[in-house]
C-alpha atoms as a PDB file:
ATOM      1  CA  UNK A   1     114.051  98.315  81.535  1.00  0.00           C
ATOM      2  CA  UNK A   2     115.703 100.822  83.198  1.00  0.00           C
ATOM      3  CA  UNK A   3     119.395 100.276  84.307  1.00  0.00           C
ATOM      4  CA  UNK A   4     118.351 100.476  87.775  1.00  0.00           C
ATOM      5  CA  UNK A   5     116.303  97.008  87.463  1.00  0.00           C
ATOM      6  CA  UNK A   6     118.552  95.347  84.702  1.00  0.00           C
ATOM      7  CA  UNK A   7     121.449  95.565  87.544  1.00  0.00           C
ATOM      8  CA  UNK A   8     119.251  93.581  89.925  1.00  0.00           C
ATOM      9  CA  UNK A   9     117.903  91.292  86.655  1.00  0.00           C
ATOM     10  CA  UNK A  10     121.499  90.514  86.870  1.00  0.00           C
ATOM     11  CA  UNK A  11     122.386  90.030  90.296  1.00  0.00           C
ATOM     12  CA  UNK A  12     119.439  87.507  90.578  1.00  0.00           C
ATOM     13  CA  UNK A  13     121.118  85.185  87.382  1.00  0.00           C
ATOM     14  CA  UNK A  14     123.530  84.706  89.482  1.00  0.00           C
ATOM     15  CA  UNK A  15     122.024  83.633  92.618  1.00  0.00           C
ATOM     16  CA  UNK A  16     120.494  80.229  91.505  1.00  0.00           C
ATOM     17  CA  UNK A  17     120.871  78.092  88.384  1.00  0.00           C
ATOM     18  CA  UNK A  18     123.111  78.316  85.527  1.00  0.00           C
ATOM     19  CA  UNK A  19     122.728  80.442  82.396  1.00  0.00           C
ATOM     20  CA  UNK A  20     124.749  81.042  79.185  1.00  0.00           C
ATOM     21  CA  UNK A  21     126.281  84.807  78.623  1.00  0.00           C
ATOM     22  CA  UNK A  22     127.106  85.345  74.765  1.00  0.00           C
ATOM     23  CA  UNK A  23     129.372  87.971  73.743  1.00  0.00           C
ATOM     24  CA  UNK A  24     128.328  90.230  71.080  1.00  0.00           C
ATOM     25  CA  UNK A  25     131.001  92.724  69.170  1.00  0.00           C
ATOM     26  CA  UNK A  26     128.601  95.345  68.079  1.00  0.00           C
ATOM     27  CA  UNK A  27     125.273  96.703  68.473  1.00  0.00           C
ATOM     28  CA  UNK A  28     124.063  94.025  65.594  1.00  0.00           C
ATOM     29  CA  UNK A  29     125.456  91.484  67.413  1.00  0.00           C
ATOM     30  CA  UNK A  30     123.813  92.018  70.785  1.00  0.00           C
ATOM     31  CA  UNK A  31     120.729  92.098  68.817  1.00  0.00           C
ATOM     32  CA  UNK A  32     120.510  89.263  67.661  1.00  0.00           C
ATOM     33  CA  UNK A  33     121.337  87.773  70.448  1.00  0.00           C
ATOM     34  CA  UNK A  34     118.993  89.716  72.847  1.00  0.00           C
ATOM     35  CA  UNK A  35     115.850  88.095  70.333  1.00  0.00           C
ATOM     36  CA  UNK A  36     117.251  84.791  70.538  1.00  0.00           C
ATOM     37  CA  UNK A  37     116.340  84.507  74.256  1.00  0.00           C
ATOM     38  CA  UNK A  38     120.012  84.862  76.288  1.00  0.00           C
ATOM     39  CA  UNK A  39     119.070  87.020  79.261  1.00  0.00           C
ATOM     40  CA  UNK A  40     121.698  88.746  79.754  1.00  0.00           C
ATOM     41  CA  UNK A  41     125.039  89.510  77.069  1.00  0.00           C
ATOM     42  CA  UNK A  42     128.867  90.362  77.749  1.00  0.00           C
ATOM     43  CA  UNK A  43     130.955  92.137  75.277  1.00  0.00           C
ATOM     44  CA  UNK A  44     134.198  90.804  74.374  1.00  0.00           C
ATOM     45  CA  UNK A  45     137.268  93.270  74.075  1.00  0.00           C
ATOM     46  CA  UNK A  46     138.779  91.213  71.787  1.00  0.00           C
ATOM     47  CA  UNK A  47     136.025  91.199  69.438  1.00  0.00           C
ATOM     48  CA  UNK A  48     135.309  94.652  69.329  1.00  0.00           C
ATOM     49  CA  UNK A  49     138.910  95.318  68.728  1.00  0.00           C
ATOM     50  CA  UNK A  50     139.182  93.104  66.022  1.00  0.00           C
ATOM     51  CA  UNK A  51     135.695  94.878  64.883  1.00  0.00           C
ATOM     52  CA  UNK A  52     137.656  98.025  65.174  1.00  0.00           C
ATOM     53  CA  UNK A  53     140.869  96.783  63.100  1.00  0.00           C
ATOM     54  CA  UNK A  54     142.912  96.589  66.070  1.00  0.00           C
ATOM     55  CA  UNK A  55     144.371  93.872  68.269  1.00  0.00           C
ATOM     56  CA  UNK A  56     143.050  92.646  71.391  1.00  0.00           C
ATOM     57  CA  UNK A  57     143.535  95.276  74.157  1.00  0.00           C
ATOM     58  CA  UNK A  58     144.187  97.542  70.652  1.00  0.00           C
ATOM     59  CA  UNK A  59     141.507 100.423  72.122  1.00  0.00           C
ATOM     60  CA  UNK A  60     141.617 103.129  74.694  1.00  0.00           C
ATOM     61  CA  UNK A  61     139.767 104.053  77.773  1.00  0.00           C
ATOM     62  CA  UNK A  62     137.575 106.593  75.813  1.00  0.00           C
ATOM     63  CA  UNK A  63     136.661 103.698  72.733  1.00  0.00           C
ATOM     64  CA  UNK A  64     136.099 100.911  75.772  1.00  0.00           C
ATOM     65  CA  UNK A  65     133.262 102.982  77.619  1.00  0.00           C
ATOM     66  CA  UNK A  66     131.508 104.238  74.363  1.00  0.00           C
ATOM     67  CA  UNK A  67     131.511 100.807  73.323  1.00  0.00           C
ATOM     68  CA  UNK A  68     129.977  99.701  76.808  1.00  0.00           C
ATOM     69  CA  UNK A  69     127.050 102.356  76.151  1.00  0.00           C
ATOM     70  CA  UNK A  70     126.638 101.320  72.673  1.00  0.00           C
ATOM     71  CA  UNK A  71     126.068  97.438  73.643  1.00  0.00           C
ATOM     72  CA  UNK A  72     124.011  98.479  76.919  1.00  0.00           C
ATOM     73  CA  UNK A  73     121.691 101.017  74.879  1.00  0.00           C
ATOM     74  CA  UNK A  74     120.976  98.613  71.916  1.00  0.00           C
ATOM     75  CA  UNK A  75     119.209  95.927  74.174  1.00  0.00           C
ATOM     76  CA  UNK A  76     116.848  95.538  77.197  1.00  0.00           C
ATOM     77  CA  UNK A  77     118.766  92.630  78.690  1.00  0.00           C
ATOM     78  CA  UNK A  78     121.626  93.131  81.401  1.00  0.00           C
ATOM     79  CA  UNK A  79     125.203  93.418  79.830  1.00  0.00           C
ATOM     80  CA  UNK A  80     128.323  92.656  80.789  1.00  0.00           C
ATOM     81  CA  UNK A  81     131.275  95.020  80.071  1.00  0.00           C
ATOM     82  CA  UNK A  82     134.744  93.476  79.401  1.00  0.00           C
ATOM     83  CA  UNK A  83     136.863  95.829  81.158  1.00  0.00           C
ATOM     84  CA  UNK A  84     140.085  94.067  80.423  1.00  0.00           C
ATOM     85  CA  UNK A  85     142.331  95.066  83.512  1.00  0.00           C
ATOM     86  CA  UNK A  86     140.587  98.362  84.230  1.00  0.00           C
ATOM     87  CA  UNK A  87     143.099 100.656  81.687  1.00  0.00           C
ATOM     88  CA  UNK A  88     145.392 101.071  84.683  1.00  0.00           C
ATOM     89  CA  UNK A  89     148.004  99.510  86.827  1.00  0.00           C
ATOM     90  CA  UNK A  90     148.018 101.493  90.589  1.00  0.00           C
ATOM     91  CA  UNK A  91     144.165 100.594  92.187  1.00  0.00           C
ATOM     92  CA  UNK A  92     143.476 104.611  92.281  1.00  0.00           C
ATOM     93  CA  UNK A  93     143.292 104.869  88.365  1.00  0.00           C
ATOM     94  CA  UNK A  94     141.258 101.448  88.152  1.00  0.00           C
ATOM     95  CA  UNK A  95     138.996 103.040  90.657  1.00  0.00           C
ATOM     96  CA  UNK A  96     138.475 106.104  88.747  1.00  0.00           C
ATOM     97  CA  UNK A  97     137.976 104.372  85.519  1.00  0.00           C
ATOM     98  CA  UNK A  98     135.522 101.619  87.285  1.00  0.00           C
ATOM     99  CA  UNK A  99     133.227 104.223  88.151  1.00  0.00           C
ATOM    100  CA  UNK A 100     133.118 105.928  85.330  1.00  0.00           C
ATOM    101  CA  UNK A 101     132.163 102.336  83.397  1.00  0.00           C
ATOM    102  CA  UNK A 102     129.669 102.170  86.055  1.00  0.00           C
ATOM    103  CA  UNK A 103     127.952 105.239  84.562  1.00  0.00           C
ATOM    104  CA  UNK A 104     127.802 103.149  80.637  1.00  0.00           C
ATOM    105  CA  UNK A 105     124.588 101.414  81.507  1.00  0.00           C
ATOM    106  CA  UNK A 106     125.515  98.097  82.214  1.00  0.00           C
ATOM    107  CA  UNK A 107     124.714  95.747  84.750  1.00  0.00           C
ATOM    108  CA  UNK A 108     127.978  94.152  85.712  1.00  0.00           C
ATOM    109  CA  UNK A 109     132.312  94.951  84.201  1.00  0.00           C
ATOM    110  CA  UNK A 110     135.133  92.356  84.776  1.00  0.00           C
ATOM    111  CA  UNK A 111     138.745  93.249  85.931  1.00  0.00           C
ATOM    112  CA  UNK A 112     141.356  91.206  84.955  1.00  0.00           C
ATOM    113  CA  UNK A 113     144.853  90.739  86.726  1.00  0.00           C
ATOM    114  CA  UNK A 114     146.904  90.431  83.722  1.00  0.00           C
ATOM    115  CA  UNK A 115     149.711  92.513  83.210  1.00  0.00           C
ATOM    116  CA  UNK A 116     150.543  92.322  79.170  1.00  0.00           C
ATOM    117  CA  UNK A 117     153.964  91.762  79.445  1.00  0.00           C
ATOM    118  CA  UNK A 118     154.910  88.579  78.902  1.00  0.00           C
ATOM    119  CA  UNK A 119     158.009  87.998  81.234  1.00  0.00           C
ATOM    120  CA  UNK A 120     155.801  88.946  84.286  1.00  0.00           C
ATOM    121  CA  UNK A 121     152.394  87.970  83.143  1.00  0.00           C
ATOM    122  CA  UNK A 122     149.803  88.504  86.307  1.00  0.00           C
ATOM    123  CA  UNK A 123     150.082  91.251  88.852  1.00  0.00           C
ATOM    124  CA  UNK A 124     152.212  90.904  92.296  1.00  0.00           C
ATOM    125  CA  UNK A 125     149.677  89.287  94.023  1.00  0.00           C
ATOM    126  CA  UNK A 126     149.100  92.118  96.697  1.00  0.00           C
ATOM    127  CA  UNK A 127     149.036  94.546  94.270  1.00  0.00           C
ATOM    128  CA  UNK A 128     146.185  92.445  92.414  1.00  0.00           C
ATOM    129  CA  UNK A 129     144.221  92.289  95.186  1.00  0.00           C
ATOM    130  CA  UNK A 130     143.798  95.896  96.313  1.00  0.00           C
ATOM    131  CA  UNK A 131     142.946  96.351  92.309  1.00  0.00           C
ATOM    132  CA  UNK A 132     139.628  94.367  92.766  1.00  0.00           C
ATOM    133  CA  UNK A 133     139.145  96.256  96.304  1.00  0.00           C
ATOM    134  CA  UNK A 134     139.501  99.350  94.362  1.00  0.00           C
ATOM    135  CA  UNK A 135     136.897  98.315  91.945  1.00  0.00           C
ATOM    136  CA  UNK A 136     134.883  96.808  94.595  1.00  0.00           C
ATOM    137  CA  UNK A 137     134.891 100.272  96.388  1.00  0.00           C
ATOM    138  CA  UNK A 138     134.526 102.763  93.523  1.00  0.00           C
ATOM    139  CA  UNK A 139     130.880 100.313  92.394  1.00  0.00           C
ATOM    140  CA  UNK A 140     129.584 100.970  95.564  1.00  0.00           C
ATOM    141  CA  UNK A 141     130.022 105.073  96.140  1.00  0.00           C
ATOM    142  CA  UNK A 142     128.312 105.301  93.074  1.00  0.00           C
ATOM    143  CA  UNK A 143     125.275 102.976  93.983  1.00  0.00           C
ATOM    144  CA  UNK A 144     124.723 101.394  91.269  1.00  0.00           C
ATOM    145  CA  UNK A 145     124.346  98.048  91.680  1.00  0.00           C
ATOM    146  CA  UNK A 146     126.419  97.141  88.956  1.00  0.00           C
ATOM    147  CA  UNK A 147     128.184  93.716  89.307  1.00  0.00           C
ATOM    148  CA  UNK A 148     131.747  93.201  89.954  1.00  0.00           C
ATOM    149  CA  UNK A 149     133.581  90.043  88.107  1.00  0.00           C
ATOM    150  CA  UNK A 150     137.209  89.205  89.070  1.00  0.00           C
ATOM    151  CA  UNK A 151     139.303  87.319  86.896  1.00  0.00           C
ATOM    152  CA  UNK A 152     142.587  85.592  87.778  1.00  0.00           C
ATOM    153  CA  UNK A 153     143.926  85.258  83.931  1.00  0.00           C
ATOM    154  CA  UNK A 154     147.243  82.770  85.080  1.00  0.00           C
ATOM    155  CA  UNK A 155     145.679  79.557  82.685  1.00  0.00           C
ATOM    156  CA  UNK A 156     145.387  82.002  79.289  1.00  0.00           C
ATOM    157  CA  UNK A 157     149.187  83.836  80.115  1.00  0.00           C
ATOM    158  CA  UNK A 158     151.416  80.982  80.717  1.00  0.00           C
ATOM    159  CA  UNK A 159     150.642  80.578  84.456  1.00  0.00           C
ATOM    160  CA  UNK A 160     148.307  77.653  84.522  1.00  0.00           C
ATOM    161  CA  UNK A 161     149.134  77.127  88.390  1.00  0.00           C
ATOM    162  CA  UNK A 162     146.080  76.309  89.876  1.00  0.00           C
ATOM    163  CA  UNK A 163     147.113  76.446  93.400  1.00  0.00           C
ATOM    164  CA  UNK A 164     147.296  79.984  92.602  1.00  0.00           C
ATOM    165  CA  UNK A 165     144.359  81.106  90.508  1.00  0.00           C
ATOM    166  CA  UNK A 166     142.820  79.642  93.489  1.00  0.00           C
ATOM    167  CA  UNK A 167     144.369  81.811  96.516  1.00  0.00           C
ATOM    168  CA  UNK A 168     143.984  84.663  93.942  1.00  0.00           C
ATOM    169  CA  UNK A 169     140.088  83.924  93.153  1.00  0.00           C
ATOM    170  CA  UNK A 170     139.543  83.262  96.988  1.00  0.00           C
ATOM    171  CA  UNK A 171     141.192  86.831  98.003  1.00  0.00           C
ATOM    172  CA  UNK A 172     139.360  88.422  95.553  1.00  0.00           C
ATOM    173  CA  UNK A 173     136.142  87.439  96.623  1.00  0.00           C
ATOM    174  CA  UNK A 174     137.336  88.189 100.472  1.00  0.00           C
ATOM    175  CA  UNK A 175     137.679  91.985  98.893  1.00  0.00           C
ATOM    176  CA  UNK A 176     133.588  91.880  97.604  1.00  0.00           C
ATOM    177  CA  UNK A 177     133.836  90.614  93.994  1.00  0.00           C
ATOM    178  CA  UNK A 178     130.550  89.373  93.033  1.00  0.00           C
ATOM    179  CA  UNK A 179     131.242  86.727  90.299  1.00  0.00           C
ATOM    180  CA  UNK A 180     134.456  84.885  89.745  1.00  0.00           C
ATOM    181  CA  UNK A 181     136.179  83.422  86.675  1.00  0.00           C
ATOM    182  CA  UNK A 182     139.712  82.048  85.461  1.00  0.00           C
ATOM    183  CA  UNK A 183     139.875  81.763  81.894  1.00  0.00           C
ATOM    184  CA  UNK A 184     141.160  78.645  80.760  1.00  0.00           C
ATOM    185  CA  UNK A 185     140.266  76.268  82.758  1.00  0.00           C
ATOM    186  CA  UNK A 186     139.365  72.766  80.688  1.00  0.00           C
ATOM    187  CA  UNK A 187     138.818  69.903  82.994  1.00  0.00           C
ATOM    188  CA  UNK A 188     136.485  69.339  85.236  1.00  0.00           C
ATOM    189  CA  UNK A 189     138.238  68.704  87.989  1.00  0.00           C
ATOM    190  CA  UNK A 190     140.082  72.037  88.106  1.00  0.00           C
ATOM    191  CA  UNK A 191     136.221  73.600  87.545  1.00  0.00           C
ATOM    192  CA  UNK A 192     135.089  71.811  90.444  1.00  0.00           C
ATOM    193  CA  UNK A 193     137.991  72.890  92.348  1.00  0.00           C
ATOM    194  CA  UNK A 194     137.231  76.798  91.400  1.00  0.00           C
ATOM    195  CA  UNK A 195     133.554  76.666  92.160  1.00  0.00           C
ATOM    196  CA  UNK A 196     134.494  74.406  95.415  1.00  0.00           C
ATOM    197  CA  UNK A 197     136.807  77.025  96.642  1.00  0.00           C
ATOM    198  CA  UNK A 198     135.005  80.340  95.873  1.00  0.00           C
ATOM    199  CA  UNK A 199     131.576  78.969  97.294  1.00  0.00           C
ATOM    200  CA  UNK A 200     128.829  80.533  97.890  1.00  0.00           C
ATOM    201  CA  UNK A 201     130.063  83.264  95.200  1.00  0.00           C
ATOM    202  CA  UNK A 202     129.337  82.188  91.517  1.00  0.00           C
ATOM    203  CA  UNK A 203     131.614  81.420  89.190  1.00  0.00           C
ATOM    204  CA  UNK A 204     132.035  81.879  85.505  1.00  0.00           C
ATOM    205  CA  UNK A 205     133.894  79.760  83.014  1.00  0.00           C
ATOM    206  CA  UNK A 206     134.707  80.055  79.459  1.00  0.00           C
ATOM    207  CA  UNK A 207     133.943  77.658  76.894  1.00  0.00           C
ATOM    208  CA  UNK A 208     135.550  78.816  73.412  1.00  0.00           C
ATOM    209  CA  UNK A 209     135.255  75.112  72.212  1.00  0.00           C
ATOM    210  CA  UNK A 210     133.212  72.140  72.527  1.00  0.00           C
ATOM    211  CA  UNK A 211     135.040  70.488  75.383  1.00  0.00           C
ATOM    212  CA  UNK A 212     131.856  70.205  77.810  1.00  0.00           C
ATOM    213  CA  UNK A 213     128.103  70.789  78.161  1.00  0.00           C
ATOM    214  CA  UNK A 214     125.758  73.232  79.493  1.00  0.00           C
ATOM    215  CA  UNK A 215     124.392  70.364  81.538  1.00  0.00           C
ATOM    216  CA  UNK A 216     127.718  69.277  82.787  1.00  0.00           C
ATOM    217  CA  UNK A 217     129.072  73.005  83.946  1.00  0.00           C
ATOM    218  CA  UNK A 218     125.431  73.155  85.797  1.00  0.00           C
ATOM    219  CA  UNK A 219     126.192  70.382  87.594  1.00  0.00           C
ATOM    220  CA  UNK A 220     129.540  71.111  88.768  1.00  0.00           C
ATOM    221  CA  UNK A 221     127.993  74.161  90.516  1.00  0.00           C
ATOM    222  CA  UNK A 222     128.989  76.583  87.878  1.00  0.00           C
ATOM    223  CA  UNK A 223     126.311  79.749  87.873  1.00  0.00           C
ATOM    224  CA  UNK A 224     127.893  81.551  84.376  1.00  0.00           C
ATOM    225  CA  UNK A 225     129.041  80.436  81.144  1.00  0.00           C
ATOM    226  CA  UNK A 226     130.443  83.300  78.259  1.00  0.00           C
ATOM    227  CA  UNK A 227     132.447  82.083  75.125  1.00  0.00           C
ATOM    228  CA  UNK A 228     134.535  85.388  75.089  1.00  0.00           C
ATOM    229  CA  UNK A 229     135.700  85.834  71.669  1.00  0.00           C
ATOM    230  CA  UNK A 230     134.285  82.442  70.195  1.00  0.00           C
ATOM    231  CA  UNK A 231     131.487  83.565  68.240  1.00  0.00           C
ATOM    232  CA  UNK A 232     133.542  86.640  67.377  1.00  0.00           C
ATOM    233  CA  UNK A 233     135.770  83.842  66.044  1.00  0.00           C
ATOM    234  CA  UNK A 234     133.305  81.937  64.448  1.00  0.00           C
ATOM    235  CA  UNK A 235     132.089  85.110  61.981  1.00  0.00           C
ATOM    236  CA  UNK A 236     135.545  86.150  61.163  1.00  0.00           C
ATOM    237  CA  UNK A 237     136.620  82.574  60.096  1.00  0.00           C
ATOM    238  CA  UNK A 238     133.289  82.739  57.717  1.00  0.00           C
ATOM    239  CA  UNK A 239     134.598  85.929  56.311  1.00  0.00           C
ATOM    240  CA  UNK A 240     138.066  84.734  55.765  1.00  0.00           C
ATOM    241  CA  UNK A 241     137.043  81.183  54.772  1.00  0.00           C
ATOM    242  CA  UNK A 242     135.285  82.862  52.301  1.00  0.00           C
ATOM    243  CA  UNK A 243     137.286  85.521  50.873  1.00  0.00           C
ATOM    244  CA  UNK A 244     140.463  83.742  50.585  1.00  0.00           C
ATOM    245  CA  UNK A 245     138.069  81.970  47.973  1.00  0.00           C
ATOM    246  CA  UNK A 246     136.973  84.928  46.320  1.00  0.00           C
ATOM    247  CA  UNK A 247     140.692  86.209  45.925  1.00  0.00           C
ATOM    248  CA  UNK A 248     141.490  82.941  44.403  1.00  0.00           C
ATOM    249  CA  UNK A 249     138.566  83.585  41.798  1.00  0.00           C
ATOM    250  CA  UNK A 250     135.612  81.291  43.201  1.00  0.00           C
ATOM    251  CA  UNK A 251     132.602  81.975  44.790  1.00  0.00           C
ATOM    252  CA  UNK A 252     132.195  78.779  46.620  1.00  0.00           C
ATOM    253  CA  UNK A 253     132.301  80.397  50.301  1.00  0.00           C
ATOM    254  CA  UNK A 254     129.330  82.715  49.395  1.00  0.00           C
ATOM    255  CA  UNK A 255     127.068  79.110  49.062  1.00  0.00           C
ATOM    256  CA  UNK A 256     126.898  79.058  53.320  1.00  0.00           C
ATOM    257  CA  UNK A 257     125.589  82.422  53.237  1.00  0.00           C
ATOM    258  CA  UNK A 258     122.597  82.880  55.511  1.00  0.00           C
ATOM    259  CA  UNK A 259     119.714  84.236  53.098  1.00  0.00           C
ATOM    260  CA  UNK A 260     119.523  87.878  53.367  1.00  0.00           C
ATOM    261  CA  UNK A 261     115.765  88.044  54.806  1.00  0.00           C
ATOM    262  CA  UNK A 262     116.571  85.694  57.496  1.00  0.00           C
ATOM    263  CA  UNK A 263     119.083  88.493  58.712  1.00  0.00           C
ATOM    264  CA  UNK A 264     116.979  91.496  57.617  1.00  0.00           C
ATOM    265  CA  UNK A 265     114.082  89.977  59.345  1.00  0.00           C
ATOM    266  CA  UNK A 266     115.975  90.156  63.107  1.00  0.00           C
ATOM    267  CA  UNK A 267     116.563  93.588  62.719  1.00  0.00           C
ATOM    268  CA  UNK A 268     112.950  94.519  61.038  1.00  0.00           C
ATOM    269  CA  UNK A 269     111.564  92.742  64.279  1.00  0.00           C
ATOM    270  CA  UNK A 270     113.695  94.684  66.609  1.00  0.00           C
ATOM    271  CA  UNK A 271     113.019  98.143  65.229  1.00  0.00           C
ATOM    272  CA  UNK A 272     109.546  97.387  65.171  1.00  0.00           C
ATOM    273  CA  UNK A 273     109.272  96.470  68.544  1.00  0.00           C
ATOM    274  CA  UNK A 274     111.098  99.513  69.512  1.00  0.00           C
ATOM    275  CA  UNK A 275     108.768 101.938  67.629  1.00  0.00           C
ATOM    276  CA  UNK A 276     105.873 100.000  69.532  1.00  0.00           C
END
């Protein structure tokens, strides 16, 4: 599928309906996932960071977009690309880095409006805002199609105002963000509130634990669903689980192993229907 046609794949998920967005770490990963049946993936920076030995927002510019082709090459579906808050403050550098993460081969990139410092945790709001118009902007002059995600990050950094994440979510649509999301929401009322506010764009919302249903985030209007670093989660606590066991001088962690041709036999398939 050529990126062309996975960027309108993409814009038509989000249009109707509501449909679950896994994020790999690596090309395995995707994969995997891409032969289960999701139809379209997101990457998640703090995976691939930890994947990479580092901490979340641990990698540069340079390792961010290589990653993005990496994850977009490896797989037919449309892909997401985390790009964190856009590896620059002022809008002109997140404009100049948006369009060149337009040019990775996916179908759609997030900007956040976190800041990283803890004392001031989310961009002035103004500021914030012409950051997404930026982004907004620099998709369109290259005509790509790719899909712009704004995300209002108050609920994971300290802020969980939602008064706010709302008049942030609501401006950022105003400035042409396709999809919106604000991590951290749990309740359904506060969901409700998002989708309610943002309507007729689609929202996103994290689930990193089993706090609610597919079902029930389709009926509250929600379009997108990712689990950001979740499953990321879920293979490193395997790992650790396991060899905090083997450093103690047992093997019991290796028992939930899944059998090696079970994995083999995902990536056999792939390459074979790639060579076909």
């Amino acid at each position: 599928m050529s990126e062309t046609s996975r960027c309108r794949v993409f814009q038509q998920l989000h249009v109707a309906g509501c449909f679950v967005i896994p994020n790999p770490w690596d090309a395995g990963s995707a994969r995997v996932l891409a032969q289960l049946g999701f139809p379209a993936l997101a990457t998640t920076s703090s995976g691939f960071a930890w994947s990479q030995g580092r901490p979340d927002n641990g990698v540069s510019l340079a390792e961010a977009l290589a990653h993005f082709r990496s994850i977009a090459s490896s797989v037919t579906v449309p892909v997401n690309g985390d790009f964190e808050g856009g590896f620059a403050v002022e809008p002109e550098g997140v404009a100049a880095n948006v369009a060149r993460a337009a040019e990775t081969g996916v179908a759609g990139l997030s900007i956040e409006d976190s800041t990283g410092r803890a004392p001031d945790p989310l961009f002035e709001f103004s500021l914030a805002v012409a950051r997404v118009r930026a982004a907004r902007q620099a998709i369109d002059r290259t005509g790509s199609g790719v899909l712009l995600t704004a995300r209002s990050e108050g609920f994971i950094v300290g802020r969980p105002d939602l008064d706010e994440t709302v008049r942030r979510l609501v401006a950022y649509a105003e400035e042409g963000a396709d999809c919106l999301y604000a991590p951290g929401l749990r309740t359904a009322e506060d969901i409700a509130t998002v989708v309610k506010a943002v309507a007729p764009r689609p929202v996103n919302v994290l689930v990193g634990s089993g706090f609610i249903t597919v079902p029930e985030l389709a009926a509250l209007g929600v379009r997108r669903i990712s689990v950001g670093s979740a499953l990321a989660r879920v293979a490193w606590g395997a790992f650790i689980s396991a060899t905090r066991q083997l450093a103690e001088g047992r093997f019991d962690g290796l028992a939930d192993a899944v059998p090696f041709a079970e994995i083999d036999r995902f990536f056999r398939e792939d390459c074979r229907r790639r060579a076909g």
